[in-house]
C-alpha atoms as a PDB file:
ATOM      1  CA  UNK A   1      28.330  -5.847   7.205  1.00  0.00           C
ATOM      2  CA  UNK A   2      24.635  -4.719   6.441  1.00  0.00           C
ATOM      3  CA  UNK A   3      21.992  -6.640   7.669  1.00  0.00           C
ATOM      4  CA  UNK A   4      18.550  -7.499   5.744  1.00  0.00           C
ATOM      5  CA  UNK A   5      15.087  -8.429   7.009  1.00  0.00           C
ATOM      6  CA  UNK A   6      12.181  -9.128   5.750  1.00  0.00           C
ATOM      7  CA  UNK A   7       8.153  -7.952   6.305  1.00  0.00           C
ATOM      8  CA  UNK A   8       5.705 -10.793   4.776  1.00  0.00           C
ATOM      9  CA  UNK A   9       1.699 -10.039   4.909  1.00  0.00           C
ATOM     10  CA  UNK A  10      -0.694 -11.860   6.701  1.00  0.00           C
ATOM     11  CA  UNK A  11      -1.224 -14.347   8.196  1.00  0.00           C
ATOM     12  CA  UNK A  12       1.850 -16.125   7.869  1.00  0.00           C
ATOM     13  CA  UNK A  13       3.767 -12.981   8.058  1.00  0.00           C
ATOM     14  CA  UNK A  14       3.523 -10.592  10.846  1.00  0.00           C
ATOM     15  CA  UNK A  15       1.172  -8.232   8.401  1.00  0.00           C
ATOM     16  CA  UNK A  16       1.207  -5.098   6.584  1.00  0.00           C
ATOM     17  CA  UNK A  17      -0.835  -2.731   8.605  1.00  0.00           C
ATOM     18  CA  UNK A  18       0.745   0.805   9.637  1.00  0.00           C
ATOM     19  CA  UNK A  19       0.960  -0.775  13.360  1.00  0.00           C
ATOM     20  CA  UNK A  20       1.818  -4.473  12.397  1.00  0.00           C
ATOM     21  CA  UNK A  21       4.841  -3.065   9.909  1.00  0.00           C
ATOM     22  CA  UNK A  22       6.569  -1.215  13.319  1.00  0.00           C
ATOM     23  CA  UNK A  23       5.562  -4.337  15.367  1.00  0.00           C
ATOM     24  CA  UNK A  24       7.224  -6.863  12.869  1.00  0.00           C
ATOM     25  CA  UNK A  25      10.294  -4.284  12.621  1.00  0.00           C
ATOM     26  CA  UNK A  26      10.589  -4.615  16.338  1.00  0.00           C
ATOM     27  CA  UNK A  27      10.392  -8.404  16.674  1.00  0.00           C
ATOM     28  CA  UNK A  28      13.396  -8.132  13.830  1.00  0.00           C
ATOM     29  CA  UNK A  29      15.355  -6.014  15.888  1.00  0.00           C
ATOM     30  CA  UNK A  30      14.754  -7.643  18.934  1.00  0.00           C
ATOM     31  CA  UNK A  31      16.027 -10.924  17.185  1.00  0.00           C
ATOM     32  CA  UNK A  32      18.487  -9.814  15.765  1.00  0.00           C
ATOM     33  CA  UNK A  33      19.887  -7.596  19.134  1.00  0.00           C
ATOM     34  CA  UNK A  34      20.235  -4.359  16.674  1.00  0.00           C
ATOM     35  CA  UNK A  35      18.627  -0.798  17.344  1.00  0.00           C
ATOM     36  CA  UNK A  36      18.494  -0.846  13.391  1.00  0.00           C
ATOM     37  CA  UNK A  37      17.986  -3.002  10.013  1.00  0.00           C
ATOM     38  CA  UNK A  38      20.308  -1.930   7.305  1.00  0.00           C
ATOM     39  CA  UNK A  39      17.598  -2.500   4.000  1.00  0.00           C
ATOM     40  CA  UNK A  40      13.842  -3.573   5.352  1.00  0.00           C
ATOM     41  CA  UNK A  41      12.079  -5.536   2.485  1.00  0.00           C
ATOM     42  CA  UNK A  42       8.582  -5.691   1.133  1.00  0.00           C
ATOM     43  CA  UNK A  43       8.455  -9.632   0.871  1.00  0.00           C
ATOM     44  CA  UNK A  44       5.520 -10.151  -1.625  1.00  0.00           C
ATOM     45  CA  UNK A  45       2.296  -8.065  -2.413  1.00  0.00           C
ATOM     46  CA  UNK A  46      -0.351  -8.364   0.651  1.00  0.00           C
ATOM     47  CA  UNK A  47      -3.764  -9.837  -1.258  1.00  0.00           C
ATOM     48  CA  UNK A  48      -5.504  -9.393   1.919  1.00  0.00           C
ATOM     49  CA  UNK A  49      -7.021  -6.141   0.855  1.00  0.00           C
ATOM     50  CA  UNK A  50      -3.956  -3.489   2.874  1.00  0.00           C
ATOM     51  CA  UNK A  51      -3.522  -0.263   0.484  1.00  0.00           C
ATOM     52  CA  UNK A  52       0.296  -0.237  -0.550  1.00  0.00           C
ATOM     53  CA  UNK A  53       0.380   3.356   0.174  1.00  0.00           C
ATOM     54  CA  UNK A  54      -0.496   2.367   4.294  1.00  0.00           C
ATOM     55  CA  UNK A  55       2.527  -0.071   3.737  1.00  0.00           C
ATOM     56  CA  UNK A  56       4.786   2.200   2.544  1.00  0.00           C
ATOM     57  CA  UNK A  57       3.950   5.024   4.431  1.00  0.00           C
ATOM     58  CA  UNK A  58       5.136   2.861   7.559  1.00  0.00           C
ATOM     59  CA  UNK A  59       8.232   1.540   6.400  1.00  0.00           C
ATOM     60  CA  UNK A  60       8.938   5.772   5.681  1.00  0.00           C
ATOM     61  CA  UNK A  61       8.427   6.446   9.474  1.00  0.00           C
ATOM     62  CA  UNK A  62      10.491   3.258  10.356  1.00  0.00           C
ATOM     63  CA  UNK A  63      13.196   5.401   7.874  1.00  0.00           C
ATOM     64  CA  UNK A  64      12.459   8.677   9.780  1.00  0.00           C
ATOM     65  CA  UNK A  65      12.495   7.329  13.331  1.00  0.00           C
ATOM     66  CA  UNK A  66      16.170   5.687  12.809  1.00  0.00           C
ATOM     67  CA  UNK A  67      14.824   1.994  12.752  1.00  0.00           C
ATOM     68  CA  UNK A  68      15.325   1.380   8.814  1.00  0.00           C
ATOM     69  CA  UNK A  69      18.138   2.861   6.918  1.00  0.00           C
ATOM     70  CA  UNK A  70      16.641   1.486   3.294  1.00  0.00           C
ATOM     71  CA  UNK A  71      13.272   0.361   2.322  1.00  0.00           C
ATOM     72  CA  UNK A  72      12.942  -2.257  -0.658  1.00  0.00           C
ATOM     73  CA  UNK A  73      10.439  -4.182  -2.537  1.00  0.00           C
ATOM     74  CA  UNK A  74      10.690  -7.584  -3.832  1.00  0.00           C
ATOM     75  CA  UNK A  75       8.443  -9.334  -6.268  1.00  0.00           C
ATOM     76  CA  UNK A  76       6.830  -6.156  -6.892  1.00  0.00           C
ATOM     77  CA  UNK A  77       5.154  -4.797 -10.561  1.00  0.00           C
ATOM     78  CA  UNK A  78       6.997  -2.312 -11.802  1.00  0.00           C
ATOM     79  CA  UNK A  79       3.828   0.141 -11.395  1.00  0.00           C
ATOM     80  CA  UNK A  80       3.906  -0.716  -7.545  1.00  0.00           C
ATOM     81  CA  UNK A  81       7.497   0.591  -7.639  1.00  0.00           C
ATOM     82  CA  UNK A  82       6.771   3.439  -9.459  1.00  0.00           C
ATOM     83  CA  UNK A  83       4.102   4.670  -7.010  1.00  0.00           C
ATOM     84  CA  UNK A  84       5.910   3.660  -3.618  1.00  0.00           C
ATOM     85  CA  UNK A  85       8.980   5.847  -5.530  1.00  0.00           C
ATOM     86  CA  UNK A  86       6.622   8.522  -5.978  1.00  0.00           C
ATOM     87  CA  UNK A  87       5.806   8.493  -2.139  1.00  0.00           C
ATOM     88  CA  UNK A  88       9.236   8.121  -1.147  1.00  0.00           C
ATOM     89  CA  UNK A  89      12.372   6.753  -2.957  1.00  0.00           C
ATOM     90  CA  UNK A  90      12.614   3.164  -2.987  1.00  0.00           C
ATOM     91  CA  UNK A  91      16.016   2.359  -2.598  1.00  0.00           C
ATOM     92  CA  UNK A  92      16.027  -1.468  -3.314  1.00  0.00           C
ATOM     93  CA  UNK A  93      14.359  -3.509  -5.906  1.00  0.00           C
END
């Protein structure tokens, strides 16, 4: 079984910051009573002004510190994917 969560921008979503993406991963995993997510999604581009790169440079820690085993993007431009791949392989689309 692998299990999927999600990480919308604010406000309805918990936010896209470097600190709000570990929060929001730790509310998931708290929920879902799991020291890990199997794929952690983008949800939808933040159009609050919060650089991609910040984004995706915190779902890579969540990845190094064991939280994350896969990052994703959904409803993402191609170009988006092409530069979070350049930071680090996005493994879901």
């Amino acid at each position: 079984m692998l299990v999927a969560s999600k990480l919308s921008p604010a406000p309805d979503g918990s936010g896209f910051r470097r600190d709000e993406v570990r929060a929001g991963c730790q509310a998931s995993l708290a929920r879902l009573c799991r020291d890990h997510v199997d794929i952690y999604f983008l949800h939808y581009p933040d159009a609050t002004g919060v650089p991609l790169d910040e984004t995706w440079g915190a779902l890579t820690e969540l990845v190094d510190d064991g939280l994350v085993r896969a990052i994703s993007l959904s409803n993402y431009r191609l170009e988006d994917v092409e530069r979070c791949h350049a930071q680090r392989p996005v493994d879901v689309v």
